[in-house]
N, C-alpha and C. Protein backbone atom coordinates (compact mmCIF):
# COMPACT_ATOMS: atom_id res chain seq x y z
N UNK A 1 -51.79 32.12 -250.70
CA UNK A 1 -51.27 33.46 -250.52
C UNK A 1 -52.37 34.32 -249.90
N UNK A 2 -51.95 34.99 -249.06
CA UNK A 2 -52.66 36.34 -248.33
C UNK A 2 -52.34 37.20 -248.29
N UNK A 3 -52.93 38.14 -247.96
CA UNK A 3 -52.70 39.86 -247.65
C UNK A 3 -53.37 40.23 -246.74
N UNK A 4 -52.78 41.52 -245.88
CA UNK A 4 -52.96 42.02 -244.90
C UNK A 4 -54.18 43.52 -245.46
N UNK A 5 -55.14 43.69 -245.44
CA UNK A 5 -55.97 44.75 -245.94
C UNK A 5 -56.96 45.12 -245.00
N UNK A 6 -56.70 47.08 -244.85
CA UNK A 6 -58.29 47.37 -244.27
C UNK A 6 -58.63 48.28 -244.85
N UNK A 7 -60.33 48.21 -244.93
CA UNK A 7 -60.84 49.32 -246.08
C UNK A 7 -60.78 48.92 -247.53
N UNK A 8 -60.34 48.03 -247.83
CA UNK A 8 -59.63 47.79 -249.24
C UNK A 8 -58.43 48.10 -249.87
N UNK A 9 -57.61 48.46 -248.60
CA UNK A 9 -56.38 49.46 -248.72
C UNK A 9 -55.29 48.37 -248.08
N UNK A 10 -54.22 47.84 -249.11
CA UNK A 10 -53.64 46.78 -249.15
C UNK A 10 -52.56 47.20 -247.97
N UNK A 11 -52.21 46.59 -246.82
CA UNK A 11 -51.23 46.88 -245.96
C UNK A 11 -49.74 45.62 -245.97
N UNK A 12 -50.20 44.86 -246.47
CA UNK A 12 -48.78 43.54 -246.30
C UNK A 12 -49.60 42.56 -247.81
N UNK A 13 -49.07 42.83 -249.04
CA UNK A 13 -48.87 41.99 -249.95
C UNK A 13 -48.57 40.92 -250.16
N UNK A 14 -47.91 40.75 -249.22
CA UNK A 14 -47.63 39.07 -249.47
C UNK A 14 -47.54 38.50 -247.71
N UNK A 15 -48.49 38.50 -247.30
CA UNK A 15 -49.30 37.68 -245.56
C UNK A 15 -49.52 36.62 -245.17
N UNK A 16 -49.01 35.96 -244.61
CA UNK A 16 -49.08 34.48 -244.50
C UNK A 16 -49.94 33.86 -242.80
N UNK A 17 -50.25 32.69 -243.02
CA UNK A 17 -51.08 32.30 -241.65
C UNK A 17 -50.10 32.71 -240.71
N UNK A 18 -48.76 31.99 -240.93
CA UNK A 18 -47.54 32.27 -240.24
C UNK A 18 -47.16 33.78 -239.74
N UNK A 19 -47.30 34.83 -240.25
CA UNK A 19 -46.95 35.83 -239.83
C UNK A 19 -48.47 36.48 -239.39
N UNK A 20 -49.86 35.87 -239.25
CA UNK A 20 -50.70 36.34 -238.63
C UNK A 20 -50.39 35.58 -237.37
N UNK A 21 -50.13 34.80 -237.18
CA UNK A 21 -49.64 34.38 -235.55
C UNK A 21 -48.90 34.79 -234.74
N UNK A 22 -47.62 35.42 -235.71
CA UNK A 22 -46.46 35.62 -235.05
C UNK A 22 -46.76 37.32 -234.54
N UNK A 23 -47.68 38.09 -235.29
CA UNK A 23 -48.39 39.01 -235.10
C UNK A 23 -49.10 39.11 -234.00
N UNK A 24 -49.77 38.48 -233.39
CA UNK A 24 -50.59 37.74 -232.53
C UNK A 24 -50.52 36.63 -231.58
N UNK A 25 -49.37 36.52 -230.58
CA UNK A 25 -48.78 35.49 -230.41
C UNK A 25 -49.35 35.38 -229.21
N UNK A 26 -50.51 35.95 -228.37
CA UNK A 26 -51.54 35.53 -227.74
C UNK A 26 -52.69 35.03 -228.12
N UNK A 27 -53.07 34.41 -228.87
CA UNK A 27 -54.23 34.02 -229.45
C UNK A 27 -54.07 33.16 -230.24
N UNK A 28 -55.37 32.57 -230.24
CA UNK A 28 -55.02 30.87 -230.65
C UNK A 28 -55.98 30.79 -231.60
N UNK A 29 -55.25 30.15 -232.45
CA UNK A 29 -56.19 30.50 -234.48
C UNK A 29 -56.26 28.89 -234.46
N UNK A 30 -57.34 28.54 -234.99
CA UNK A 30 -57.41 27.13 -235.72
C UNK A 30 -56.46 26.92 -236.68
N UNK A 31 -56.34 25.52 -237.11
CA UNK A 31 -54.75 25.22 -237.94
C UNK A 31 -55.44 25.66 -239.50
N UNK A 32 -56.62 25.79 -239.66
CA UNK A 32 -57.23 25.93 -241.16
C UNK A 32 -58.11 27.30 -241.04
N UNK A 33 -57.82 28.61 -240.62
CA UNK A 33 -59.24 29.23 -240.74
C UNK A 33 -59.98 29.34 -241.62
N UNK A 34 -60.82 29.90 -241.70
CA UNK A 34 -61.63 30.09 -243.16
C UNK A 34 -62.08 31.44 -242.78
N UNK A 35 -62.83 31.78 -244.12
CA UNK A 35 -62.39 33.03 -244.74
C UNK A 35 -62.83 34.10 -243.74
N UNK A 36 -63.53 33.90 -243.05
CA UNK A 36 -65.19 34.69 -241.81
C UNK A 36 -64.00 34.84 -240.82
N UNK A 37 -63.07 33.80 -240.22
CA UNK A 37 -62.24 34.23 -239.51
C UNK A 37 -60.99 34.87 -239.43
N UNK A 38 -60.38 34.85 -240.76
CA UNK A 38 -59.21 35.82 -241.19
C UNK A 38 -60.04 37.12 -241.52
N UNK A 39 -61.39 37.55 -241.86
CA UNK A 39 -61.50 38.91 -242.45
C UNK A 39 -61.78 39.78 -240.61
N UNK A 40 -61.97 38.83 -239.71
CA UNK A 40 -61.82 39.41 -238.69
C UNK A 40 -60.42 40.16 -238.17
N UNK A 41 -59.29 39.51 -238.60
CA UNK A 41 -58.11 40.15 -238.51
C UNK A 41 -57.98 40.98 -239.63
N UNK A 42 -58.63 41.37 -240.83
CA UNK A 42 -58.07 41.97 -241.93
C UNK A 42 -57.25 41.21 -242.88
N UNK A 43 -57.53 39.45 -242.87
CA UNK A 43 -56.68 38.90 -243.78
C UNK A 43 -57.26 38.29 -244.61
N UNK A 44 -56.85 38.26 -246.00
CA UNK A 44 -57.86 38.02 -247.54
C UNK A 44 -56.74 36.81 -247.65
N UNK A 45 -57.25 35.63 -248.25
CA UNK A 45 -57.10 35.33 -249.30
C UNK A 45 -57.41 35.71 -250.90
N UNK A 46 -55.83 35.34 -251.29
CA UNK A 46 -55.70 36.22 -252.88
C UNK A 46 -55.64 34.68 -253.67
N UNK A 47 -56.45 34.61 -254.71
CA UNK A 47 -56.87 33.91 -255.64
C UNK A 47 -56.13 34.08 -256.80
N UNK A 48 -55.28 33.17 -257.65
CA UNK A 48 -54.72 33.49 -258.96
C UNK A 48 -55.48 33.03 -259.99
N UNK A 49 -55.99 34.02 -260.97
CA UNK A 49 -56.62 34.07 -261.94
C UNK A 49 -55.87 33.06 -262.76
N UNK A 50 -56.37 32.97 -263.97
CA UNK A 50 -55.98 31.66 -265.16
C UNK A 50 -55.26 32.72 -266.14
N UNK A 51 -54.08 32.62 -266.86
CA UNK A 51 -53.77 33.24 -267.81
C UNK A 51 -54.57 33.16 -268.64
N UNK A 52 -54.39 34.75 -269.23
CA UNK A 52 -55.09 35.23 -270.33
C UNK A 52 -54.48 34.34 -271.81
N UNK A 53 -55.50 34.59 -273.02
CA UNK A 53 -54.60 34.02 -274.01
C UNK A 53 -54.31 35.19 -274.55
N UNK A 54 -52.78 34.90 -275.11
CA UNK A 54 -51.96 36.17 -275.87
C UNK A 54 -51.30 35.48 -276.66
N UNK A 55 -50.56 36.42 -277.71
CA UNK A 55 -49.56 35.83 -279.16
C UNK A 55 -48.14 35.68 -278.48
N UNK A 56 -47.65 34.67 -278.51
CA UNK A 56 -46.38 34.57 -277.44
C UNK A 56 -45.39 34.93 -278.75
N UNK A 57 -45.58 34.71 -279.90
CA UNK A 57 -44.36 35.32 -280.67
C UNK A 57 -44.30 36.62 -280.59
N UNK A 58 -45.43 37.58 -280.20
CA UNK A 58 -44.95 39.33 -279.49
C UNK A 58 -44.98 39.52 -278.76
N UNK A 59 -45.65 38.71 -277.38
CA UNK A 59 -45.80 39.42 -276.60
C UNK A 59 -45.61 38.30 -275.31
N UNK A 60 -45.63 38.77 -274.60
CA UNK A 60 -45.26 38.06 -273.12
C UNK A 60 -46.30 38.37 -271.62
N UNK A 61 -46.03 37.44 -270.65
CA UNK A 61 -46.70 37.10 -269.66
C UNK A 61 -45.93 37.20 -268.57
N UNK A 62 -46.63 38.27 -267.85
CA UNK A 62 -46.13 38.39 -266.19
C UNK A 62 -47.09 37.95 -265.07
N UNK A 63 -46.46 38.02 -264.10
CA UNK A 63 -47.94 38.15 -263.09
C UNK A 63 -47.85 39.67 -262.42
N UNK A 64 -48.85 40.30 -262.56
CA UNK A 64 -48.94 41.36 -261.26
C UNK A 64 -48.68 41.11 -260.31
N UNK A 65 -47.82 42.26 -259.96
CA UNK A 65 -47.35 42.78 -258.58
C UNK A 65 -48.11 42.68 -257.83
N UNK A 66 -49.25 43.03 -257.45
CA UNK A 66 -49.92 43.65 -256.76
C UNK A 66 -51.65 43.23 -256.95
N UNK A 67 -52.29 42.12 -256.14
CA UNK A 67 -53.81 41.85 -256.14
C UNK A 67 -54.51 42.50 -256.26
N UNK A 68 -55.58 42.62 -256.86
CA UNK A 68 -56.99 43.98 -256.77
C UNK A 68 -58.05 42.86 -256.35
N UNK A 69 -58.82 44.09 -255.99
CA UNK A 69 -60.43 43.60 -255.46
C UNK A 69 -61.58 43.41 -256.60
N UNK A 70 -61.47 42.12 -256.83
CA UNK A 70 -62.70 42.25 -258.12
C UNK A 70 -63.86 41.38 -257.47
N UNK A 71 -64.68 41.63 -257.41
CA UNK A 71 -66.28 41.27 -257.40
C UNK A 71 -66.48 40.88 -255.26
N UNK A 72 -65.39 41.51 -254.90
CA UNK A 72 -65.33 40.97 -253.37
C UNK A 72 -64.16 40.27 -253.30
N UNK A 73 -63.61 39.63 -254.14
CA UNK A 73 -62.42 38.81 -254.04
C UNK A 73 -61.25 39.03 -254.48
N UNK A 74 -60.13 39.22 -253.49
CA UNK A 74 -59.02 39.62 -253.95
C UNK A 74 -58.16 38.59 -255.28
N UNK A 75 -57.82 39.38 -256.03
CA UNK A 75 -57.41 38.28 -256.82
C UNK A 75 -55.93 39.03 -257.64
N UNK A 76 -55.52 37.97 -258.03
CA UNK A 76 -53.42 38.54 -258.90
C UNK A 76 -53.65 38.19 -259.98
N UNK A 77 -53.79 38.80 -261.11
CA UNK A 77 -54.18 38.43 -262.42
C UNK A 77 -52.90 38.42 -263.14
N UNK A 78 -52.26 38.23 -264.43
CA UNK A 78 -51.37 38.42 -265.52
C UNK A 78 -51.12 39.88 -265.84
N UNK A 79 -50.23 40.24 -266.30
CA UNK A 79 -50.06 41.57 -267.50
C UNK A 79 -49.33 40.81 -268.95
N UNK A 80 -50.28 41.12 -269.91
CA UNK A 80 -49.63 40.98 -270.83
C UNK A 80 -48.92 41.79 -271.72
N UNK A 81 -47.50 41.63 -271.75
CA UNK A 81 -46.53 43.04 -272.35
C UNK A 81 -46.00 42.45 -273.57
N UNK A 82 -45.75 43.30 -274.75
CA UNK A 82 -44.98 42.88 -275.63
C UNK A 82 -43.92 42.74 -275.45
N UNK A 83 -42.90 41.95 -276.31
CA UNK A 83 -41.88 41.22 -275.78
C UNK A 83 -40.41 42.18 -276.42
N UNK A 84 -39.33 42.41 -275.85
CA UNK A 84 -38.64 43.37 -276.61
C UNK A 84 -37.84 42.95 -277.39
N UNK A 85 -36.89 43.87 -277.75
CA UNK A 85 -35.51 43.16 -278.73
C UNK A 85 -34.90 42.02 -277.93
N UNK A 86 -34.30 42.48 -276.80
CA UNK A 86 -33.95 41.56 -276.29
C UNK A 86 -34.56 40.28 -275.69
N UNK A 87 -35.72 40.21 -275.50
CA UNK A 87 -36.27 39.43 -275.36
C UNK A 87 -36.62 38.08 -276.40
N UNK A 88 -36.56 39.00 -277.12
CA UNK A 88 -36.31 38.16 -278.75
C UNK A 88 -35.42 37.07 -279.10
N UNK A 89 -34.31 38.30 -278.97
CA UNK A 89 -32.69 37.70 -279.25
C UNK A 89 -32.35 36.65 -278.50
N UNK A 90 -33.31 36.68 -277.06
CA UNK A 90 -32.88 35.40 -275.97
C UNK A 90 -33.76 34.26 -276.45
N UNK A 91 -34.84 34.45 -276.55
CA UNK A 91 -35.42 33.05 -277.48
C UNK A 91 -34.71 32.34 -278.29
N UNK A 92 -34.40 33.49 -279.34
CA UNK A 92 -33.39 33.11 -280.79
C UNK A 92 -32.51 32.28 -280.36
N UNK A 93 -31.37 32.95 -279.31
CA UNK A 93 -30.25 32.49 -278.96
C UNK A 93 -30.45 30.78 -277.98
N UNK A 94 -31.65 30.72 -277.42
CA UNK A 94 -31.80 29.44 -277.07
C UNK A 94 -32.09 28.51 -278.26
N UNK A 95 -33.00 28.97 -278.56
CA UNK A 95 -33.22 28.33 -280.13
C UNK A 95 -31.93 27.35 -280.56
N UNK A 96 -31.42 28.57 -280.88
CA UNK A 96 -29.73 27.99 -282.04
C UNK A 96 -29.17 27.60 -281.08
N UNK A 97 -28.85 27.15 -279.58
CA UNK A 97 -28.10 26.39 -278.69
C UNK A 97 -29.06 25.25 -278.92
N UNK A 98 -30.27 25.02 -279.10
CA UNK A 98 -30.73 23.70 -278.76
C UNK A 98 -30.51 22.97 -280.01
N UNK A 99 -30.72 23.64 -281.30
CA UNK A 99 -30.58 23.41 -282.84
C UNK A 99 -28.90 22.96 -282.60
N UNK A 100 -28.03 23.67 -282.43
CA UNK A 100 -26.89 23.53 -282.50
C UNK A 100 -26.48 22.18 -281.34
N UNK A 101 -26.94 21.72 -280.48
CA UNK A 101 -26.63 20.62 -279.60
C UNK A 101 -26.93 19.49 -280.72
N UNK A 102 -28.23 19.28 -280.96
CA UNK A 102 -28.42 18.51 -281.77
C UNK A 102 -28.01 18.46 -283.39
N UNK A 103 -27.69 18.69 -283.71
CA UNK A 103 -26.26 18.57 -284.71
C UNK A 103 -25.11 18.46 -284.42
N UNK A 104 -24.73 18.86 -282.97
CA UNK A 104 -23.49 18.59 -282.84
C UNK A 104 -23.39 16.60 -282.56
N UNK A 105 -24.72 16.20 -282.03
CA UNK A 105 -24.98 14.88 -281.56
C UNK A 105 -24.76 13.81 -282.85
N UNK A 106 -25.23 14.40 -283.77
CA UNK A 106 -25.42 13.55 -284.96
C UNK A 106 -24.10 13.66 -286.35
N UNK A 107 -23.19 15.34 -286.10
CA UNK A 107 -22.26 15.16 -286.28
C UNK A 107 -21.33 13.77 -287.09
N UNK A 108 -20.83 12.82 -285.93
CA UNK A 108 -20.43 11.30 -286.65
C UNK A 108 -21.32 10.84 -287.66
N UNK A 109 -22.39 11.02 -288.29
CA UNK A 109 -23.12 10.22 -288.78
C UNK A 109 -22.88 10.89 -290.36
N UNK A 110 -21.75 11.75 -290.46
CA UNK A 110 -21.71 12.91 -291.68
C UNK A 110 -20.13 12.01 -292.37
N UNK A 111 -19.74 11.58 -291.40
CA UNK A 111 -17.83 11.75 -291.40
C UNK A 111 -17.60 10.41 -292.13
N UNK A 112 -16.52 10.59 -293.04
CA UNK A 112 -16.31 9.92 -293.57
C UNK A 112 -16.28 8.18 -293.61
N UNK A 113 -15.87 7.99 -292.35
CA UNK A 113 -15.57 6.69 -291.53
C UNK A 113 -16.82 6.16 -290.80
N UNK A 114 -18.03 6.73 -291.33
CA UNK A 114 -18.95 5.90 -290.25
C UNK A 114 -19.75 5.14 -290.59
N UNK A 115 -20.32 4.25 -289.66
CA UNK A 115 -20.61 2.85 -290.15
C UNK A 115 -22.20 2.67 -290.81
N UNK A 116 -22.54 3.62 -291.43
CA UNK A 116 -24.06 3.77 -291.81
C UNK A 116 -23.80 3.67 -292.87
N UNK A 117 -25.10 2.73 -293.56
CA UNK A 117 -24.89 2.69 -295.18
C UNK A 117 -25.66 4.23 -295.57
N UNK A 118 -25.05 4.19 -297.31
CA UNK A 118 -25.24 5.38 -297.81
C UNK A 118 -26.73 5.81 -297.69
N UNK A 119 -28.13 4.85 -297.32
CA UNK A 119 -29.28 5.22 -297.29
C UNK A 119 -29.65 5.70 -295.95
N UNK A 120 -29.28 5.38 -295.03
CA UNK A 120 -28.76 5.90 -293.55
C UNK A 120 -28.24 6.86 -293.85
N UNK A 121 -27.42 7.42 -293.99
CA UNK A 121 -26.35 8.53 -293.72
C UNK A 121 -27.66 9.79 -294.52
N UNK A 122 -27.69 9.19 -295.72
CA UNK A 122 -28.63 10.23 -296.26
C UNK A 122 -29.51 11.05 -296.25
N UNK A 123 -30.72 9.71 -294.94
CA UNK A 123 -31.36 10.44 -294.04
C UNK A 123 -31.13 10.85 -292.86
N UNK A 124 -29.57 10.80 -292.50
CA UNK A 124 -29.12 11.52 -291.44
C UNK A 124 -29.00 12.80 -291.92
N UNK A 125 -28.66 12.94 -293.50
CA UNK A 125 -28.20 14.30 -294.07
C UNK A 125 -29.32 15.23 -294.33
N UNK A 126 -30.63 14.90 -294.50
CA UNK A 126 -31.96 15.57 -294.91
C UNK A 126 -32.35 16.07 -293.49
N UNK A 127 -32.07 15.02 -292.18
CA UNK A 127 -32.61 15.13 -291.16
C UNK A 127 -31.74 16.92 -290.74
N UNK A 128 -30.77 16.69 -290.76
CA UNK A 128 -29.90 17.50 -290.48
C UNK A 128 -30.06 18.76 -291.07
N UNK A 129 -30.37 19.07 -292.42
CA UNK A 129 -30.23 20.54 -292.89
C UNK A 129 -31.66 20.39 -292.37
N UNK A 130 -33.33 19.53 -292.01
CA UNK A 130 -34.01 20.34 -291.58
C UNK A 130 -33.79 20.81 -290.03
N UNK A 131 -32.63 20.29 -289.28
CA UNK A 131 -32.53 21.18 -288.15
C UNK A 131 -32.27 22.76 -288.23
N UNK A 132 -31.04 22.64 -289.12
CA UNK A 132 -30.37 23.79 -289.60
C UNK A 132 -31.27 25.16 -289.98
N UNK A 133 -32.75 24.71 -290.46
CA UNK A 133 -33.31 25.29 -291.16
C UNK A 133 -34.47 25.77 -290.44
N UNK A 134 -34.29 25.36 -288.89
CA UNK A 134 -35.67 25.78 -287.78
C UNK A 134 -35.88 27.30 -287.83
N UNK A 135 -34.44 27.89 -287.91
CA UNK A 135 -34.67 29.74 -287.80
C UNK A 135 -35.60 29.95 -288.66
N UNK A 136 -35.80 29.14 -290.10
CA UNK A 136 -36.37 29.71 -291.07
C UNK A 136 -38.24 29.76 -291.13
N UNK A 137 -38.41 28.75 -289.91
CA UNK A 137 -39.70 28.74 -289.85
C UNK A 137 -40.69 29.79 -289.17
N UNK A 138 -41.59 30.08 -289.73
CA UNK A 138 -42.95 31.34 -289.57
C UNK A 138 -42.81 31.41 -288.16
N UNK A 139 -42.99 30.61 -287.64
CA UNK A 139 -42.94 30.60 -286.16
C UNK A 139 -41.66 31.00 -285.06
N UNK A 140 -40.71 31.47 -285.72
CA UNK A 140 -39.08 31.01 -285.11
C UNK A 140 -39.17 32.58 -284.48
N UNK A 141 -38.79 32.25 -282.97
CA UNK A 141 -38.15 31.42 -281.96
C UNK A 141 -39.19 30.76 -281.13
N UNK A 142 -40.29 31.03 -281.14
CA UNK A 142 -41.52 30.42 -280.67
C UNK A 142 -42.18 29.75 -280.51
N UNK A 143 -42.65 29.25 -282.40
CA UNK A 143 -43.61 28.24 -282.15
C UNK A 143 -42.57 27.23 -283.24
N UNK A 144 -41.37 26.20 -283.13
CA UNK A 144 -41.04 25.40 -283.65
C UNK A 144 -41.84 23.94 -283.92
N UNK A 145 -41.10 23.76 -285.48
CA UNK A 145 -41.52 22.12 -285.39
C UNK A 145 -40.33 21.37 -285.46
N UNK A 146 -39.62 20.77 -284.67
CA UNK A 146 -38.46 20.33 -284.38
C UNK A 146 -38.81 18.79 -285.32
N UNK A 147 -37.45 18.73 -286.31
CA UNK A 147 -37.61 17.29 -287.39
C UNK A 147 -37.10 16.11 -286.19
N UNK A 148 -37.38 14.86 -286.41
CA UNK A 148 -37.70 13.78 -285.83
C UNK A 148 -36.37 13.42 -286.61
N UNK A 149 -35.32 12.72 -285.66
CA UNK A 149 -34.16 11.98 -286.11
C UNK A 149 -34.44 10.74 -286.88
N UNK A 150 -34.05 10.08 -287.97
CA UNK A 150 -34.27 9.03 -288.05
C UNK A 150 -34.32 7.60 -287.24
């Protein structure tokens, strides 16, 4: 990723080799420039920083809009925002679709007619209420420990 900048004053956010040519469609750029020859046109390479660490059960991870100039080098760092109601509720709600698939899978293994002996079925039945029981964990919708089928 590139940008178009003079002065330090961002003009095209998102700049590509491609549209410095097409910009320039007399002049003949090497297929790789490097950096000495794009700052001659005003073009940076933008560097993506490493996510920050944050508590993902409050809060959440974007990327900035918009590169800044840190130490000479343009770079697009993270924002970390807390996460809202709704943001919540959509975890949750994936949550209990994935909880709920898998019970619906194992379902037969409850019903009267099926071919598992009673020590089977039993630990189909333990396996099962700990699916049921993922909302209830410290971590829920976030950090699950999903039980292992028999």
């Amino acid at each position: 990723m590139y940008i178009k900048a003079i002065d330090n004053v961002i003009l095209e956010p998102r700049y590509s080799l491609r549209k410095l040519k097409q910009d320039n469609p007399n002049t003949s750029f090497p297929d790789k420039p490097d950096a000495s020859q794009l700052a001659e046109w005003d073009v940076y390479r933008v560097v993506r920083t490493e996510q920050p660490v944050y508590d993902s059960l409050t809060s959440k991870i974007v990327p900035a809009t918009a590169p800044t100039l840190v130490n000479g080098v343009w770079t697009l760092g993270w924002i970390v925002i807390d996460k809202t109601v709704d943001d919540r509720a959509e975890e949750a709600h994936v949550v209990r679709t994935q909880r709920n698939e898998l019970l619906r899978d194992c379902d037969w293994t409850q019903l009267p007619d099926s071919p598992l002996d009673s020590t089977t079925k039993a630990s189909w039945a333990t396996y099962r209420t700990a699916v049921r029981d993922v909302t209830e964990q410290s971590g829920f919708p976030t950090d699950i420990t999903w039980p292992t089928a028999p």
